[in-house]
Protein backbone atom coordinates (compact mmCIF):
# COMPACT_ATOMS: atom_id res chain seq x y z
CA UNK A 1 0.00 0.00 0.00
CA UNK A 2 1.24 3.19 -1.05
CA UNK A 3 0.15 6.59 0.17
CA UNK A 4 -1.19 8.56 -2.50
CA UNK A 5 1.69 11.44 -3.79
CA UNK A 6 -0.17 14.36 -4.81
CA UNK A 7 1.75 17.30 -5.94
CA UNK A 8 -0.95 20.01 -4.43
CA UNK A 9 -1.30 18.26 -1.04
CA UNK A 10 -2.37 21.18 1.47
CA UNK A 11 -0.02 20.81 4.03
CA UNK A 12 0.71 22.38 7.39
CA UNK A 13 3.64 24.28 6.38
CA UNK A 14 1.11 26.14 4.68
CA UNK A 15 -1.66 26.28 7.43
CA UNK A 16 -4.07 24.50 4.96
CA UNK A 17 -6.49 22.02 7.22
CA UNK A 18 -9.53 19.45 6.76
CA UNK A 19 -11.80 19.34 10.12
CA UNK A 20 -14.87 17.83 10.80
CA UNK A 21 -17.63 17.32 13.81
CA UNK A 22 -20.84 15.81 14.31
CA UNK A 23 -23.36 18.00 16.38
CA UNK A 24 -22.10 16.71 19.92
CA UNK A 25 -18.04 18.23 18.56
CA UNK A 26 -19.62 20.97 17.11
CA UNK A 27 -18.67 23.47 19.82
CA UNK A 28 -15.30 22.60 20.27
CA UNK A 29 -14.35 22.19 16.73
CA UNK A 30 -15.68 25.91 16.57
CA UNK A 31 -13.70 27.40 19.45
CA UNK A 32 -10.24 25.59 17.97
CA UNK A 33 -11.00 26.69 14.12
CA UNK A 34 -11.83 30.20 15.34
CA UNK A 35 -8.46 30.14 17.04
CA UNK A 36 -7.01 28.80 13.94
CA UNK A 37 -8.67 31.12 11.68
CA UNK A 38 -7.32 33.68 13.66
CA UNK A 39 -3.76 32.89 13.44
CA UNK A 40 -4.01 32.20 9.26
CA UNK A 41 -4.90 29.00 8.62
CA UNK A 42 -7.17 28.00 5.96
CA UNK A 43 -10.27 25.09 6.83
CA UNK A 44 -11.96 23.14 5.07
CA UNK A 45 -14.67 21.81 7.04
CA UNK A 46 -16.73 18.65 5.69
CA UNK A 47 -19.46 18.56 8.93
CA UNK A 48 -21.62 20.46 10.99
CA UNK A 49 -21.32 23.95 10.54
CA UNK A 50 -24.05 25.48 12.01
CA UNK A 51 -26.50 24.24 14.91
CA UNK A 52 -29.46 23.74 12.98
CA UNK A 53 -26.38 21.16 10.69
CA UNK A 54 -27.65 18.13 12.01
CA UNK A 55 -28.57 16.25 9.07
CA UNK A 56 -28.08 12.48 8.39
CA UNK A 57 -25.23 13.11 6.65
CA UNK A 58 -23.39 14.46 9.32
CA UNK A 59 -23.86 11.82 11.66
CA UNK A 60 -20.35 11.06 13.19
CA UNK A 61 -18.98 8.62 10.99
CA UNK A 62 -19.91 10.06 8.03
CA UNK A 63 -18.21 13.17 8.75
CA UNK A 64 -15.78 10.97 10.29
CA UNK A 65 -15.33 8.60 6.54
CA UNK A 66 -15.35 12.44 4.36
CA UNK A 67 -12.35 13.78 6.30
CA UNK A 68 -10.31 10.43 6.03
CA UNK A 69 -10.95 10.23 2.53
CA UNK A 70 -9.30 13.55 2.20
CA UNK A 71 -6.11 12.05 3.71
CA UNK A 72 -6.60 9.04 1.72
CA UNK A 73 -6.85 11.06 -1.71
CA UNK A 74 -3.54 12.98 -0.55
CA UNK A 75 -5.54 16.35 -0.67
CA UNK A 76 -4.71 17.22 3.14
CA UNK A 77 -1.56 16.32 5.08
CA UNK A 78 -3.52 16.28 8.26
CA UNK A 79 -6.95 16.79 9.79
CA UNK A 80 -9.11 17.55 13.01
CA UNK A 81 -12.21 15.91 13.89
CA UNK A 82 -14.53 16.01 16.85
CA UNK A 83 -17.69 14.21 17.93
CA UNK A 84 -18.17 13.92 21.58
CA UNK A 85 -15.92 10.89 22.97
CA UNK A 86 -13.57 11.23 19.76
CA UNK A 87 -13.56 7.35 19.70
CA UNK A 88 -16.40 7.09 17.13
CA UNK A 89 -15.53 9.52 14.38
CA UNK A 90 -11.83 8.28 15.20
CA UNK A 91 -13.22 5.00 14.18
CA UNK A 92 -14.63 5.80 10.96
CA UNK A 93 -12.01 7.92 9.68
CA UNK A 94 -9.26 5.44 10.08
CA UNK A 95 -11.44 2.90 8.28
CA UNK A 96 -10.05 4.65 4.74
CA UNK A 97 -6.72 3.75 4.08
CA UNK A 98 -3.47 5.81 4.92
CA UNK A 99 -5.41 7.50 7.80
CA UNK A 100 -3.37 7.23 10.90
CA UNK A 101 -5.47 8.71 14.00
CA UNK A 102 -5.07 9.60 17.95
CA UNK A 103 -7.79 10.02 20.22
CA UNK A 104 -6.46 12.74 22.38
CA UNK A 105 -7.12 14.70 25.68
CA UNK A 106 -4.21 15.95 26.74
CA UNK A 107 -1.40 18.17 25.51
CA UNK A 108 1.12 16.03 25.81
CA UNK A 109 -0.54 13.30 23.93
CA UNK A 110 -1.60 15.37 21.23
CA UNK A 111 2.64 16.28 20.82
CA UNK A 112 3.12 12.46 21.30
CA UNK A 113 0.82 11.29 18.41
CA UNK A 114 2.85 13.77 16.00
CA UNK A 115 5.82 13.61 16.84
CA UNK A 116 6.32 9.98 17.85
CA UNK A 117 3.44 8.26 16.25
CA UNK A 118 3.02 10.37 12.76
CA UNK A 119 -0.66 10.93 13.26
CA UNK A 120 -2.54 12.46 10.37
CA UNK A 121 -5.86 12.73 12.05
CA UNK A 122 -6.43 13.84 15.60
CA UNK A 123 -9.66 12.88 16.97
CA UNK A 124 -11.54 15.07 20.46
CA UNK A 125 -14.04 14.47 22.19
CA UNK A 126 -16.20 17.66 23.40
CA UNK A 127 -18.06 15.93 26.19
CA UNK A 128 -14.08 15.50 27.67
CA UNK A 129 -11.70 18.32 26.04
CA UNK A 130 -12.40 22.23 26.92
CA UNK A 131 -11.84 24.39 24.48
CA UNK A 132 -8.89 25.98 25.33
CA UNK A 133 -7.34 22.92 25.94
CA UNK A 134 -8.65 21.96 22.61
CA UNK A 135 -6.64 25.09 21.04
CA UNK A 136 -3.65 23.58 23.09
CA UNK A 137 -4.02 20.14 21.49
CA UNK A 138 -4.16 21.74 18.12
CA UNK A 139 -1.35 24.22 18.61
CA UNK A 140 1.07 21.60 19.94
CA UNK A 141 -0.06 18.73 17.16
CA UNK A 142 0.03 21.43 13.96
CA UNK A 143 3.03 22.75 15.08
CA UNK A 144 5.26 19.72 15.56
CA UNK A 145 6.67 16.98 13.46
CA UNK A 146 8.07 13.15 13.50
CA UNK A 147 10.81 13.45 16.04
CA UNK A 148 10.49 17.11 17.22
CA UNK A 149 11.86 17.05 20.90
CA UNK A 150 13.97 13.63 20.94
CA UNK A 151 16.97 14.70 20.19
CA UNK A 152 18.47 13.10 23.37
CA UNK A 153 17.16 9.56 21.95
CA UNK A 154 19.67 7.96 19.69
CA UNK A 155 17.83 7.03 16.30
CA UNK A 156 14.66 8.40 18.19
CA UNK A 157 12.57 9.38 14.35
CA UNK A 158 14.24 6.27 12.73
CA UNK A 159 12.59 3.91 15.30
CA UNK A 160 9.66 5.88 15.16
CA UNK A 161 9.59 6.01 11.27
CA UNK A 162 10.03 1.90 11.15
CA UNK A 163 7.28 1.53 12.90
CA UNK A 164 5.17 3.92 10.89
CA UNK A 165 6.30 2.40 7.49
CA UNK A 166 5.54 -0.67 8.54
CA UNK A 167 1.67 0.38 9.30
CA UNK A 168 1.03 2.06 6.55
CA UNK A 169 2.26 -1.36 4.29
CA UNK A 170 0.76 -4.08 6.84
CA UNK A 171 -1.57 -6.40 4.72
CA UNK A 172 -4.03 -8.31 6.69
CA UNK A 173 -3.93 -11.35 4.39
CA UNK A 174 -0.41 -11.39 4.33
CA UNK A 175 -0.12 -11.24 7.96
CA UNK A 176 -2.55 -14.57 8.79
CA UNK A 177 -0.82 -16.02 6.03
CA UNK A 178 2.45 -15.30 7.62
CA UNK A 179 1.12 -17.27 10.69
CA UNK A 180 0.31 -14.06 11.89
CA UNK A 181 3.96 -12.79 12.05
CA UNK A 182 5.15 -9.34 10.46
CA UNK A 183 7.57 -9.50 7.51
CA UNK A 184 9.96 -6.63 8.60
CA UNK A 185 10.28 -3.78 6.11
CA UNK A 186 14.12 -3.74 7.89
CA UNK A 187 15.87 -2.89 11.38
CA UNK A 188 16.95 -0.05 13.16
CA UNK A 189 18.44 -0.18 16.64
CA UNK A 190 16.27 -0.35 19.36
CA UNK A 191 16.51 1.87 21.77
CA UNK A 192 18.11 1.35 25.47
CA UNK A 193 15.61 2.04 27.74
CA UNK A 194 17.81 2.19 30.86
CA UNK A 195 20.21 4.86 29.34
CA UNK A 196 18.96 6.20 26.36
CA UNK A 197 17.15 9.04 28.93
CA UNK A 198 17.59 12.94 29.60
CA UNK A 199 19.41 13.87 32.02
């Protein structure tokens, strides 16, 4: 499976973004975009936009299934979504392929699922994240990259990076074929977890 290279992907560099909530991440996704907005970035958002938005179509994972097929198509280099646990429009979205998402309600997860998972989509929850620490979540996930902060971990992206390549080719029939055992794309060093540590 290869992700799909598309020349005029929108990217973060150049504060281009795909959101999208159901009704019940309709007020957070609001408060972050306006904050967003605010600061230059350009949304496109694919749910509810308005509180009388509460169509069929913009049940969770439908919203959730339009903003991963963005990422799929290569149109957006990452996304926001929002319902109000962030597990169910999580769900949907990572059912298209090349959509890596994080559930997330905390700062330092949201830096974690950039910049050591790779996350394209980050999922909230409005029933659990306030809006500013919503626009916290955002700032520290659209401002980060793969590796940002590790620089005291020997081979800390190239670990990380493995283990991303290796999701984004895994084949499910190759796997139970395999016996259920993971051809490796190749090896890095793993890390030593009893002194690879800051001081």
């Amino acid at each position: 499976m290869k992700i799909v290279e598309n020349p005029n992907m929108k990217t973060v560099k150049d504060k281009k973004l795909v959101v999208g909530a159901d009704f019940a991440g309709y007020p957070l996704k609001e408060a972050i975009c306006a904050h967003l907005r605010k600061k230059g970035w350009e949304i496109e958002d694919l749910g509810v936009k308005n509180e009388q938005d509460n169509g069929p179509e913009n049940m969770f994972h439908r919203v959730g299934l339009r903003v991963g097929a963005k990422i799929s198509e290569g149109e957006y280099e990452r996304a926001l979504i929002f319902c109000g646990t962030g597990m169910g429009i999580h769900i949907a979205a990572s059912k298209c392929p090349h959509v890596h998402s994080a559930v997330v309600e905390s700062v330092p997860a949201g830096l974690r699922c950039i910049t050591g998972n790779n996350c394209n989509v980050l999922a909230m929850g409005g029933f659990y994240v306030a809006p500013q620490m919503g626009i916290e979540i955002a700032e520290a996930y659209l401002n980060h990259n793969l590796g940002d902060g590790y620089e005291w971990w020997p081979n800390f992206y190239e670990f990380h990076e493995l283990a991303v390549k290796e999701l984004e080719a895994f084949d499910y029939d190759k796997f139970k074929a395999n016996g259920f055992k993971l051809e490796h794309l190749y090896e890095v060093d793993l890390p030593d977890m009893m002194n690879d540590r800051p001081e």
